[in-house]
C-alpha atoms as a PDB file:
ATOM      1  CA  UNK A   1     -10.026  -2.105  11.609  1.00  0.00           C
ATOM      2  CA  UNK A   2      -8.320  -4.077   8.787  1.00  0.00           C
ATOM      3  CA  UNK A   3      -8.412  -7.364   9.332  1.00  0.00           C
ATOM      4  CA  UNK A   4      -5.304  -9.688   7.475  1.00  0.00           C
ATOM      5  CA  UNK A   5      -4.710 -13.570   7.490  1.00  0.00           C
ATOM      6  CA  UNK A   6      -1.888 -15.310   6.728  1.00  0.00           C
ATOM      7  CA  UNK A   7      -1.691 -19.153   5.831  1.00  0.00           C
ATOM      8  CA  UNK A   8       0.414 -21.355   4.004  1.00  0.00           C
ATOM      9  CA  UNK A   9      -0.479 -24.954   2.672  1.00  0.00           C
ATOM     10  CA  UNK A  10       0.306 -28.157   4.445  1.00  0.00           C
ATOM     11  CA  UNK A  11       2.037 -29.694   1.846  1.00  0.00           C
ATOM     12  CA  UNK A  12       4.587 -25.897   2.027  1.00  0.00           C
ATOM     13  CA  UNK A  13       4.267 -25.321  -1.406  1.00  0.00           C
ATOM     14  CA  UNK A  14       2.878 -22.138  -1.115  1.00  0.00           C
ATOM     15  CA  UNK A  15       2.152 -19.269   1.170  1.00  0.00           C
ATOM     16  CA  UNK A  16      -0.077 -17.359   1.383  1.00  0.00           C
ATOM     17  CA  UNK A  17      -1.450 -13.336   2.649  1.00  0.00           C
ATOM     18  CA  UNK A  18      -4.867 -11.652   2.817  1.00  0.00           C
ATOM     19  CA  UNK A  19      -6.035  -8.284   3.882  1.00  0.00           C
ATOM     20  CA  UNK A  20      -9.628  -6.854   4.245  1.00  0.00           C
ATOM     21  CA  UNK A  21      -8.378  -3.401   4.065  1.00  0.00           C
ATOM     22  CA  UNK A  22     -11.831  -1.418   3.530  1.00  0.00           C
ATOM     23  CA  UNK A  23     -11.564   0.416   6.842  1.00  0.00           C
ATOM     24  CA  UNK A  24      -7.753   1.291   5.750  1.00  0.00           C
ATOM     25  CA  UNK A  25      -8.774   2.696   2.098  1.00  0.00           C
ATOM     26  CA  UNK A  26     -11.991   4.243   3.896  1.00  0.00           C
ATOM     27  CA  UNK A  27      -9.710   6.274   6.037  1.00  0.00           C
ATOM     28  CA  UNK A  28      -7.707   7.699   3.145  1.00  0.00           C
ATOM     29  CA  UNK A  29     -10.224   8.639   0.865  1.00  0.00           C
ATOM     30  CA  UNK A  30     -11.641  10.427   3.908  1.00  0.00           C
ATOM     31  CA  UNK A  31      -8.040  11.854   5.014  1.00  0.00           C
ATOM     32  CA  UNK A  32      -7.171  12.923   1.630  1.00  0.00           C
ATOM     33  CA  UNK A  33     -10.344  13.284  -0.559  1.00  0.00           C
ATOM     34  CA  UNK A  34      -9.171  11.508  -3.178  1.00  0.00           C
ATOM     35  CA  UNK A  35     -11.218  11.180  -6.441  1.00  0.00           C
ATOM     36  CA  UNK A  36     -12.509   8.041  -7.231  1.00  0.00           C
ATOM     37  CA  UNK A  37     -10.248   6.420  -9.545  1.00  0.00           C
ATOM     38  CA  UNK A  38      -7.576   8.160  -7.258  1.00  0.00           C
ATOM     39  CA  UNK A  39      -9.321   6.017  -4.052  1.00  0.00           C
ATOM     40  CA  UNK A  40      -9.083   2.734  -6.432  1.00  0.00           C
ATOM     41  CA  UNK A  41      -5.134   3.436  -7.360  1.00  0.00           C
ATOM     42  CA  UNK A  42      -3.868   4.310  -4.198  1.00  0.00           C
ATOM     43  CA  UNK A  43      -6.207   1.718  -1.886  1.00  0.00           C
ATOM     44  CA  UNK A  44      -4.886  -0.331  -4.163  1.00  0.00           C
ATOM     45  CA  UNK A  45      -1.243   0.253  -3.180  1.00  0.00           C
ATOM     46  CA  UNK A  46      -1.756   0.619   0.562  1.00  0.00           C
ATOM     47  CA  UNK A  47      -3.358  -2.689   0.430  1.00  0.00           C
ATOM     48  CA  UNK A  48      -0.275  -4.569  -1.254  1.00  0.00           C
ATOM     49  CA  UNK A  49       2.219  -2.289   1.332  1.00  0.00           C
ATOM     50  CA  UNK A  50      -0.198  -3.445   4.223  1.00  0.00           C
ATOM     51  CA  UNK A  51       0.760  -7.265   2.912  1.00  0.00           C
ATOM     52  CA  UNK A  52       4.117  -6.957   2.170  1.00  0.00           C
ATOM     53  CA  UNK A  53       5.016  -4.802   5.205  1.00  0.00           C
ATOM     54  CA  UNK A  54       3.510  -7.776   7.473  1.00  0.00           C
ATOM     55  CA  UNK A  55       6.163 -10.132   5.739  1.00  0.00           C
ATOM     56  CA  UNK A  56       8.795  -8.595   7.765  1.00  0.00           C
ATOM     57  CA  UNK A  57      10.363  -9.882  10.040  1.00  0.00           C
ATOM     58  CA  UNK A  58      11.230  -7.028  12.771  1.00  0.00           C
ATOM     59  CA  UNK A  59       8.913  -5.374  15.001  1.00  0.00           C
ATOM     60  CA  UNK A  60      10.397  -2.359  13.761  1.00  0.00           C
ATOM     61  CA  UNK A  61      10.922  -3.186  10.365  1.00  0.00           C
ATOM     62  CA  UNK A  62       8.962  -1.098   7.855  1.00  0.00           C
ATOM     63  CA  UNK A  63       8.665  -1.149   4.149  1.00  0.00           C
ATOM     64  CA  UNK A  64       7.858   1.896   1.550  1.00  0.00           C
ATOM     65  CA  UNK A  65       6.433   1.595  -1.917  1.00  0.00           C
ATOM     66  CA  UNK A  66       6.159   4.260  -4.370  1.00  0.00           C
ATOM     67  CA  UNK A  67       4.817   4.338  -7.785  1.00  0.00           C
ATOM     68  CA  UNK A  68       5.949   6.912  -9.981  1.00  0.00           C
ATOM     69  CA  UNK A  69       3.970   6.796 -13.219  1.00  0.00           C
ATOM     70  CA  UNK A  70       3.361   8.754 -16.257  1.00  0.00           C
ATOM     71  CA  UNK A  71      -0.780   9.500 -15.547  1.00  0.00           C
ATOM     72  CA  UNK A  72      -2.251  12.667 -14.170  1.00  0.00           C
ATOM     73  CA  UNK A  73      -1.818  11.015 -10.702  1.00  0.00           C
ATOM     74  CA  UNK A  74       1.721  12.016 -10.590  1.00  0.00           C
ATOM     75  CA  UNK A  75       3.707   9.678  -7.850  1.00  0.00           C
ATOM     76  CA  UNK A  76       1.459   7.248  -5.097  1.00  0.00           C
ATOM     77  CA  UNK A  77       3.452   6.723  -1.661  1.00  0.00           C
ATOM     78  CA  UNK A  78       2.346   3.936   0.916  1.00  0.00           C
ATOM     79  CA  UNK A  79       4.348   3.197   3.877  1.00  0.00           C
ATOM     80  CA  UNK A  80       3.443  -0.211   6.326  1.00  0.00           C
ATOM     81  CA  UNK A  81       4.639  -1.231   9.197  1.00  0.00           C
ATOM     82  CA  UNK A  82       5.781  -4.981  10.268  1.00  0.00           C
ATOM     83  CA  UNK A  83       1.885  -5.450  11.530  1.00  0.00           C
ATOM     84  CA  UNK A  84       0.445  -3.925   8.417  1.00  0.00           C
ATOM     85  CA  UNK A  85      -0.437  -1.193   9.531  1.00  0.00           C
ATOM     86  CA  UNK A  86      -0.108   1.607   6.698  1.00  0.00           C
ATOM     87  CA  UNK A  87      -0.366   5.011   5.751  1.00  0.00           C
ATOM     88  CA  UNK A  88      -0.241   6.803   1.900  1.00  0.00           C
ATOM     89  CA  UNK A  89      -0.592   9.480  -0.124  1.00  0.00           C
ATOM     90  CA  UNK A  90      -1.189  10.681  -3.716  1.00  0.00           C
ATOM     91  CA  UNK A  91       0.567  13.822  -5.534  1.00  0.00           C
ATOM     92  CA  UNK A  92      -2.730  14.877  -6.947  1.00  0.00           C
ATOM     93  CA  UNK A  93      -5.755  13.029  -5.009  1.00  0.00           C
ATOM     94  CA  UNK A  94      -7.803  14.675  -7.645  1.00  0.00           C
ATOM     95  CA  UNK A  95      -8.283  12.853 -10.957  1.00  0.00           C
ATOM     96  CA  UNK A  96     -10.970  12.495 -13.278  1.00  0.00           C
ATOM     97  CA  UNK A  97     -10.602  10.283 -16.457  1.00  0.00           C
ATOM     98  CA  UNK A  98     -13.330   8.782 -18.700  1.00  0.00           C
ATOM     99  CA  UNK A  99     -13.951   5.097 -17.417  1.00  0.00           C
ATOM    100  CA  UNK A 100     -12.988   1.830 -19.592  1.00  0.00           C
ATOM    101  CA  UNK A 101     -15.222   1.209 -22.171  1.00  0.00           C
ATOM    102  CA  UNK A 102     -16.364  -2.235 -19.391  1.00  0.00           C
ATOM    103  CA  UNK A 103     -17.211   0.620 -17.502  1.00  0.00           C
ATOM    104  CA  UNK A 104     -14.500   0.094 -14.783  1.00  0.00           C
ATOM    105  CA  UNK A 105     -12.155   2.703 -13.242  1.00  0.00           C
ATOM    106  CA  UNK A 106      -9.126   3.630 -15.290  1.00  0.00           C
ATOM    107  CA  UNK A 107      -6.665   2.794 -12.511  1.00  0.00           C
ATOM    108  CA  UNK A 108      -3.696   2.065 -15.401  1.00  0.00           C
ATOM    109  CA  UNK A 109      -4.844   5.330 -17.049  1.00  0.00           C
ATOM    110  CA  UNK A 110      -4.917   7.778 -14.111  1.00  0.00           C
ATOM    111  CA  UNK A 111      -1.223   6.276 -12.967  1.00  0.00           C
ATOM    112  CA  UNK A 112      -0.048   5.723 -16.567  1.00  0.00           C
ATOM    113  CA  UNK A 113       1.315   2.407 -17.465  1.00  0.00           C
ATOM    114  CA  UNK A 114       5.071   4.153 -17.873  1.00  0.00           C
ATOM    115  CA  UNK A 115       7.078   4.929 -14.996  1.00  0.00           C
ATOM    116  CA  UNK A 116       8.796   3.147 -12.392  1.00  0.00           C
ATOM    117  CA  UNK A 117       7.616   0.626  -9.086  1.00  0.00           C
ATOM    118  CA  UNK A 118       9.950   1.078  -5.599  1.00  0.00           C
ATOM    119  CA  UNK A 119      10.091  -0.892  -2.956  1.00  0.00           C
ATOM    120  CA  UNK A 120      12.292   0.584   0.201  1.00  0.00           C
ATOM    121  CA  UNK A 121      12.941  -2.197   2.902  1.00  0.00           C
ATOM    122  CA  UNK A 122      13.635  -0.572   6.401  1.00  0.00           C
ATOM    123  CA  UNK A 123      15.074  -3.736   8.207  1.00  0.00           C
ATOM    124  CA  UNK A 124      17.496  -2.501  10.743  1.00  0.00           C
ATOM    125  CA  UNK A 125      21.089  -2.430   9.089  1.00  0.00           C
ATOM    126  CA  UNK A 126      22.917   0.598   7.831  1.00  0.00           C
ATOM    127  CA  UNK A 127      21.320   1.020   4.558  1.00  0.00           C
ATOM    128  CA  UNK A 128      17.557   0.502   3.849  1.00  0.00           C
ATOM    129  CA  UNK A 129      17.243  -2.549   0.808  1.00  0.00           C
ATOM    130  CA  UNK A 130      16.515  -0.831  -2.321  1.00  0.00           C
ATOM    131  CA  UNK A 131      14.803  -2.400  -5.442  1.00  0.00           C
ATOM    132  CA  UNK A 132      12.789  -1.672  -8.498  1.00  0.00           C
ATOM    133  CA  UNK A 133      11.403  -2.178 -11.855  1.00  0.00           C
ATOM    134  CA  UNK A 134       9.573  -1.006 -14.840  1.00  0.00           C
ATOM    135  CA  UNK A 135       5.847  -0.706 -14.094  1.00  0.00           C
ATOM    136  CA  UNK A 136       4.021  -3.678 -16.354  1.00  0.00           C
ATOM    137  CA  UNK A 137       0.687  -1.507 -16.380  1.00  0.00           C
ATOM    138  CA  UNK A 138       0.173   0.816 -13.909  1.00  0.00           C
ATOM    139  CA  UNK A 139      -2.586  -1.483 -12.528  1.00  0.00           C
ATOM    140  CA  UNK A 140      -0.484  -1.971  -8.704  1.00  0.00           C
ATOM    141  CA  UNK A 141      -0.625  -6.007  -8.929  1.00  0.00           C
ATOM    142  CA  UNK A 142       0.505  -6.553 -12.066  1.00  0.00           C
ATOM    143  CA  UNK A 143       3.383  -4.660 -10.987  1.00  0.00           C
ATOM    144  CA  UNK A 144       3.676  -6.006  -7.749  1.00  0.00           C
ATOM    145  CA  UNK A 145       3.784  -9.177  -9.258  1.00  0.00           C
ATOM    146  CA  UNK A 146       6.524  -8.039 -11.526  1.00  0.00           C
ATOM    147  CA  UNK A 147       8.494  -6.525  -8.457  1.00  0.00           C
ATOM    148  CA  UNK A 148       8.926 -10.048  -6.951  1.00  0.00           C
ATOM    149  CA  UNK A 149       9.391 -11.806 -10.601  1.00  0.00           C
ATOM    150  CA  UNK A 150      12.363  -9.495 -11.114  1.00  0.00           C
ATOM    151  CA  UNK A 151      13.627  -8.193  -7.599  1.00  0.00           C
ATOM    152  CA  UNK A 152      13.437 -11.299  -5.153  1.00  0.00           C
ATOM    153  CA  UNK A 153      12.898 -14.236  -8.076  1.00  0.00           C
ATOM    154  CA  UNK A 154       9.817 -15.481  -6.131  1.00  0.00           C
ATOM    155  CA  UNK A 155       6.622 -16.779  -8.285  1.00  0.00           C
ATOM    156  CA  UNK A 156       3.867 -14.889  -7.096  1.00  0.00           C
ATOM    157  CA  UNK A 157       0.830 -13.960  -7.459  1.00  0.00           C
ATOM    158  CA  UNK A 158      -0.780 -10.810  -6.406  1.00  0.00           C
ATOM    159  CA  UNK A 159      -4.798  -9.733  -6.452  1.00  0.00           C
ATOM    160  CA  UNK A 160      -5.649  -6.380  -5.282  1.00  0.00           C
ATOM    161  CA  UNK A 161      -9.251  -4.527  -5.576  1.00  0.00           C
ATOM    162  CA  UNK A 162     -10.898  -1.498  -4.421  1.00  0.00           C
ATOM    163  CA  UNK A 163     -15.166  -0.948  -5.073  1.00  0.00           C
ATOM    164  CA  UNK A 164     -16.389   2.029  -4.835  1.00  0.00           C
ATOM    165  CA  UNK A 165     -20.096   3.140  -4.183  1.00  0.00           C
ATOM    166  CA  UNK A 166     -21.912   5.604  -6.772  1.00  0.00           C
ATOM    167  CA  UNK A 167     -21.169   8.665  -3.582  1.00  0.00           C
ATOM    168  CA  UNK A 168     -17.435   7.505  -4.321  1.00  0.00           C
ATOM    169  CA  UNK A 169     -16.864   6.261  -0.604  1.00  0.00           C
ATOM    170  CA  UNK A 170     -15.192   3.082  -0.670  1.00  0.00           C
ATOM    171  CA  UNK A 171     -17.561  -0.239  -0.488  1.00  0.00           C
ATOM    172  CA  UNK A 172     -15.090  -2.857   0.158  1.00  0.00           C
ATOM    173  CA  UNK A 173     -11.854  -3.157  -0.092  1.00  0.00           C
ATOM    174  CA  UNK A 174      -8.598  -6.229  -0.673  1.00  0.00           C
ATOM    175  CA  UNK A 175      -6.262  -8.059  -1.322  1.00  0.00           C
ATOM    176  CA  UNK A 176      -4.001 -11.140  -1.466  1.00  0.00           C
ATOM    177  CA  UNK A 177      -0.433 -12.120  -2.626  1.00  0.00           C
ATOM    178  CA  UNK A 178       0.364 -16.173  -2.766  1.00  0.00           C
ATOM    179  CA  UNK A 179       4.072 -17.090  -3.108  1.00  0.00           C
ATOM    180  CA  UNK A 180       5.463 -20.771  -4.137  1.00  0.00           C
ATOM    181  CA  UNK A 181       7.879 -21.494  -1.790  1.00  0.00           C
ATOM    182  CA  UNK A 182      11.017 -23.949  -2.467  1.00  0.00           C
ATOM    183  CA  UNK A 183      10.638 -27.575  -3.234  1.00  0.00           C
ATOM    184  CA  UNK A 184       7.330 -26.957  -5.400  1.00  0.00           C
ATOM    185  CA  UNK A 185       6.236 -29.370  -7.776  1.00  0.00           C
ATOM    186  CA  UNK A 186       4.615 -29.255 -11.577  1.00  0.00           C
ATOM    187  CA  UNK A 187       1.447 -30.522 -10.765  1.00  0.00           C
ATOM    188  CA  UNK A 188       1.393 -27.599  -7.344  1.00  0.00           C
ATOM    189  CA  UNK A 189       1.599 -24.848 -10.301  1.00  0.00           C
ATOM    190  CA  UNK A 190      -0.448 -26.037 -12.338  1.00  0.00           C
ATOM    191  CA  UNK A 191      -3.317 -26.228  -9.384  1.00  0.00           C
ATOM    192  CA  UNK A 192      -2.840 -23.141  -8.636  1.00  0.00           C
ATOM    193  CA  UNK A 193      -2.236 -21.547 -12.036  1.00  0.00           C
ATOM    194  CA  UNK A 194      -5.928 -23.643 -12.633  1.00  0.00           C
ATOM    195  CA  UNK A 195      -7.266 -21.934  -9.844  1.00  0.00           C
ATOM    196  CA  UNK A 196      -6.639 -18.267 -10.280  1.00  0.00           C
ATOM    197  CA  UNK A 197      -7.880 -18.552 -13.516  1.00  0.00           C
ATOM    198  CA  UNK A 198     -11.123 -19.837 -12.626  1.00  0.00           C
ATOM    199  CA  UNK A 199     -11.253 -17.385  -9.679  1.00  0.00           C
ATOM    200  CA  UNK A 200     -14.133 -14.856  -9.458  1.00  0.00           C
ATOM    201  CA  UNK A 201     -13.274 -10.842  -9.748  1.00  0.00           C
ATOM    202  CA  UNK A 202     -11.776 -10.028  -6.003  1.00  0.00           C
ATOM    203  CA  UNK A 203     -13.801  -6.843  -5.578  1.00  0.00           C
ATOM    204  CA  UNK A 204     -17.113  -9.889  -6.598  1.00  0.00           C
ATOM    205  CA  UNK A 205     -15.907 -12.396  -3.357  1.00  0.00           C
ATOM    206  CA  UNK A 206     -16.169  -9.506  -1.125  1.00  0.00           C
ATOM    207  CA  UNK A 207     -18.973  -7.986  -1.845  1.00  0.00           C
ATOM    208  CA  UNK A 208     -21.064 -11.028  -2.055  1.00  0.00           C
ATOM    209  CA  UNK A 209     -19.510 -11.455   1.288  1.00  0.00           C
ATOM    210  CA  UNK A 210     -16.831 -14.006   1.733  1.00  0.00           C
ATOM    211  CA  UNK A 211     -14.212 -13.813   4.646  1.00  0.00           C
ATOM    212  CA  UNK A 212     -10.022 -13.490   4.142  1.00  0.00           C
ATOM    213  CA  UNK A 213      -9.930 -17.001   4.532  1.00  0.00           C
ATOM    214  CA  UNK A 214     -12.761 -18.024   2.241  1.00  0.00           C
ATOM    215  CA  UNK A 215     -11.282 -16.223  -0.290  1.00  0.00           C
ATOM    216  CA  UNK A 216      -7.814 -17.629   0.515  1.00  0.00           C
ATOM    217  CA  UNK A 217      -9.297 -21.217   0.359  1.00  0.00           C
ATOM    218  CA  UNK A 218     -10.606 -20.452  -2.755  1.00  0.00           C
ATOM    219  CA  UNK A 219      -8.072 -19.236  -4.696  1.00  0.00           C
ATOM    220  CA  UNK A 220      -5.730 -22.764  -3.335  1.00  0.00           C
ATOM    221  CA  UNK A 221      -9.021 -25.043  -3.954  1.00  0.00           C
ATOM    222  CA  UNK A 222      -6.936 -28.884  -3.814  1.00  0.00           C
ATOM    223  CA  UNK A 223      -4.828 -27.796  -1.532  1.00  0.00           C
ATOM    224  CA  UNK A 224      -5.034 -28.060   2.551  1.00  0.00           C
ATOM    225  CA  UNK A 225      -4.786 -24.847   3.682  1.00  0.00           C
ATOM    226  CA  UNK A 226      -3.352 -24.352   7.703  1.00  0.00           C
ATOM    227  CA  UNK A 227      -4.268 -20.505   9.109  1.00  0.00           C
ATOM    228  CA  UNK A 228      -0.872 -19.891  10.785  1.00  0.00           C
ATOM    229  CA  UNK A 229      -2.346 -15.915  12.424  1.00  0.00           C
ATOM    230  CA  UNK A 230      -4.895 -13.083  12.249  1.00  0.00           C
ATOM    231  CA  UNK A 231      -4.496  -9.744  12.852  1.00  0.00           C
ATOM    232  CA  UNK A 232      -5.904  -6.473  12.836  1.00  0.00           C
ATOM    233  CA  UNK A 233      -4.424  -3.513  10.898  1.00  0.00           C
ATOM    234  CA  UNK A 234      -5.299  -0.221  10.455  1.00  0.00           C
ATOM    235  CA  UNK A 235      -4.583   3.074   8.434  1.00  0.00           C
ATOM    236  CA  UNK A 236      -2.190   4.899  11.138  1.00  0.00           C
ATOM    237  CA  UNK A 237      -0.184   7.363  10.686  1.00  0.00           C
ATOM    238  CA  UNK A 238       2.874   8.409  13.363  1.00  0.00           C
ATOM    239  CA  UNK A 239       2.794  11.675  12.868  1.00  0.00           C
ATOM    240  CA  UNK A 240       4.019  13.989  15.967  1.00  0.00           C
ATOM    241  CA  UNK A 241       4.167  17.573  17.138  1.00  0.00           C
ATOM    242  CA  UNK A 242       7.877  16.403  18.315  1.00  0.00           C
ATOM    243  CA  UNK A 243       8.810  14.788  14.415  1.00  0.00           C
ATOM    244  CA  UNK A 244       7.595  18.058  13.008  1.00  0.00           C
ATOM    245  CA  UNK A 245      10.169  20.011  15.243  1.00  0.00           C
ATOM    246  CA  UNK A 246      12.666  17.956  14.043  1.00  0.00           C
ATOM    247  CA  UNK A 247      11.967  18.368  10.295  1.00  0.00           C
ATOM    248  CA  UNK A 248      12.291  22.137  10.919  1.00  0.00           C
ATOM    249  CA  UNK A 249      15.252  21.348  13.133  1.00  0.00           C
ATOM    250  CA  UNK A 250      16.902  19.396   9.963  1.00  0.00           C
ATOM    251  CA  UNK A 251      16.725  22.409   7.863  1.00  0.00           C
ATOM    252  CA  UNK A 252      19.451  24.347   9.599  1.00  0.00           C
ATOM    253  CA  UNK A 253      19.363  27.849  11.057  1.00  0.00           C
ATOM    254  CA  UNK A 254      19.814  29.772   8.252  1.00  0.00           C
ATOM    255  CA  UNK A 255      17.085  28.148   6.689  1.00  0.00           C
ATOM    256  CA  UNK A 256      14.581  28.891   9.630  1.00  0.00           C
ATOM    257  CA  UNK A 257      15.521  32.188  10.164  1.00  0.00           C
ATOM    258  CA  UNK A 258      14.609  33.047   6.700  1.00  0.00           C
ATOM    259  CA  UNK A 259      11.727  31.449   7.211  1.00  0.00           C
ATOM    260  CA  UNK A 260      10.824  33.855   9.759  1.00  0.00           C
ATOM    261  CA  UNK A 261      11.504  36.782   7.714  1.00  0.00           C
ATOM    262  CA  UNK A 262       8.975  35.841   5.416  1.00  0.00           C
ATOM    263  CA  UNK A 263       6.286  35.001   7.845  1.00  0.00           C
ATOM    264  CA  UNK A 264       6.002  35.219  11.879  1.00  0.00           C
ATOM    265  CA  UNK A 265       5.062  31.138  11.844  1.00  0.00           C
ATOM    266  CA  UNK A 266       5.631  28.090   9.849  1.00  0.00           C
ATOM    267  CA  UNK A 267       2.928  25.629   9.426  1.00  0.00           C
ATOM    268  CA  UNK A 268       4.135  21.681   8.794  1.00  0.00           C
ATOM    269  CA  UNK A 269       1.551  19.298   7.150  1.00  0.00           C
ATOM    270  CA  UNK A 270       1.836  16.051   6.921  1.00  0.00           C
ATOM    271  CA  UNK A 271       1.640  14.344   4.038  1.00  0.00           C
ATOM    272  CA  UNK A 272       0.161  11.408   4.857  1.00  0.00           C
ATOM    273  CA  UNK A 273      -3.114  12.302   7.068  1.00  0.00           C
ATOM    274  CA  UNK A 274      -3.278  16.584   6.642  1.00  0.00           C
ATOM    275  CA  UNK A 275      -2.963  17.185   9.966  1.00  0.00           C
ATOM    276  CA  UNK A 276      -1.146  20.457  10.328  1.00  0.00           C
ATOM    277  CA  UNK A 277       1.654  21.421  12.903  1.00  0.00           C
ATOM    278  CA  UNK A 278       1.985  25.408  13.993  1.00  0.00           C
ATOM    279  CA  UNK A 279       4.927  27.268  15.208  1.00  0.00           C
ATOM    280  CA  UNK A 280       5.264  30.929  16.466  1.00  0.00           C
ATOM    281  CA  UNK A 281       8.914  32.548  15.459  1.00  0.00           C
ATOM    282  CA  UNK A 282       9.517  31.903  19.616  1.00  0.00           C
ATOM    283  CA  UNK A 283       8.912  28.661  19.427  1.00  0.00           C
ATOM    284  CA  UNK A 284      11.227  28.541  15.842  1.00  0.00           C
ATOM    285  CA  UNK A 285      13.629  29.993  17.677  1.00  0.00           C
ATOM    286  CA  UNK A 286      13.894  27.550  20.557  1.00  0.00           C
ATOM    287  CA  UNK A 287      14.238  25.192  18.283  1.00  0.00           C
ATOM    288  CA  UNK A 288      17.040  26.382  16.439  1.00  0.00           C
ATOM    289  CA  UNK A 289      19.218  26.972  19.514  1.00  0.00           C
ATOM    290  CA  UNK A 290      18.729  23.298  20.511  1.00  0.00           C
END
């Protein structure tokens, strides 16, 4: 299980989130097979969705982001619930791309530093919130950053990072995403912009070993830093026999049936954990009279 803190600083100049989300990214590399710079991009992205998902408000508020860049990757899709719990995919999980010349994963080069950042908010009235913006480099918190610059005018700062081990599981996994809050001072900013300068690599902190909150105390060193919850998240997907009906129900009749003249069954996959659903032309046909 994920485990994810969230604190904000006594003085309420800034907020903050962290996720250990190795178990999540662990669980889609294993669901999907993704290659290894394909693991980094899109554990990357379910981390900040696992984050920003817990932000809201509703127990049965949910938020969607999808990155659709110009890299090999095609489009990455994560999906989190108000608990952070969270579930992706990528078009093509398999990538391979030279490293950087540091020797580092080519996250911004398998995504492409072109294309477009979305953020779908799920929060109970008629319409779903809508926002987006130019991706800033295909590196996922750099663009999440930008998202929040742009979309919601909140300063913020967001550190995602995903190490993976020479067999190309996933070592550890995490993030973080700080927000100033209203009423801020100069001196505040400057702490903190002090701070995340001087701040060791993410991937570095957890490896070596430090906890959510370590990290989080870190990163808002001068500051007095109150834990306000901790939870545990996952990678879960709500997949159902009974949604899978009803995507096969949504395409109409005259869809199914000609369906079933091509083949005597129609297999549903999920996107988001490969598990497969299977229905005979009787069972099609139930459905369709429904």
């Amino acid at each position: 299980m994920g485990k994810l803190i969230r604190c904000i600083t006594s003085c309420g100049a800034v907020m903050a989130s962290f996720v250990d989300s190795t178990d999540i990214v662990r669980a889609a590399e294993e669901y999907h097979k993704t290659s290894a710079v394909v693991t980094a991009g899109l554990g990357r992205l379910l981390t900040a969705a696992s984050l920003m998902g817990n932000m809201l408000k509703g127990k049965d508020h949910s938020i969607t982001l999808r990155v659709n860049g110009n890299g090999p990757v095609g489009s990455l899709v994560a999906v989190s619930d108000s608990d952070g719990n969270v579930r992706g995919y990528a078009s093509n999980p398999v990538v391979e791309i030279p490293l950087k010349p540091n020797g580092k994963l080519d996250v911004s080069g398998a995504v492409g530093s072109e294309g477009t950042l979305y953020v779908t908010k799920d929060i109970g009235l008629k319409e779903p919130y809508n926002g987006f913006v130019p991706l800033v480099s295909g590196e996922i918190a750099e663009d999440i950053t930008q998202y929040y610059a742009v979309s919601e005018q909140i300063p913020t700062v967001c550190a995602l990072g995903v190490l993976i081990n020479p067999d190309l599981t996933v070592k550890v996994a995490g993030g973080f995403i700080l927000q100033l809050l209203p009423g801020f001072t100069d001196e505040e900013v400057a702490q903190l912009e002090n701070n995340i300068n001087n701040l060791p690599a993410l991937t570095s902190m957890l490896n070596n070993g430090m906890s959510g909150e370590d990290i989080i105390k870190k990163a808002l060193e001068g500051f007095n830093v109150e834990v306000l919850y901790e939870q545990e998240t996952s990678y879960k997907c709500n997949c159902s026999r009974a949604r899978a009906e009803r995507v096969i129900a949504s395409l109409g009749a005259n869809e199914v049936e000609k369906l079933m003249e091509q083949d005597d069954k129609i297999e549903i996959e999920c996107h988001f954990c490969d598990k497969r659903y299977e229905f005979t032309t009787e069972e099609l046909k139930k459905i369709i009279k429904k």
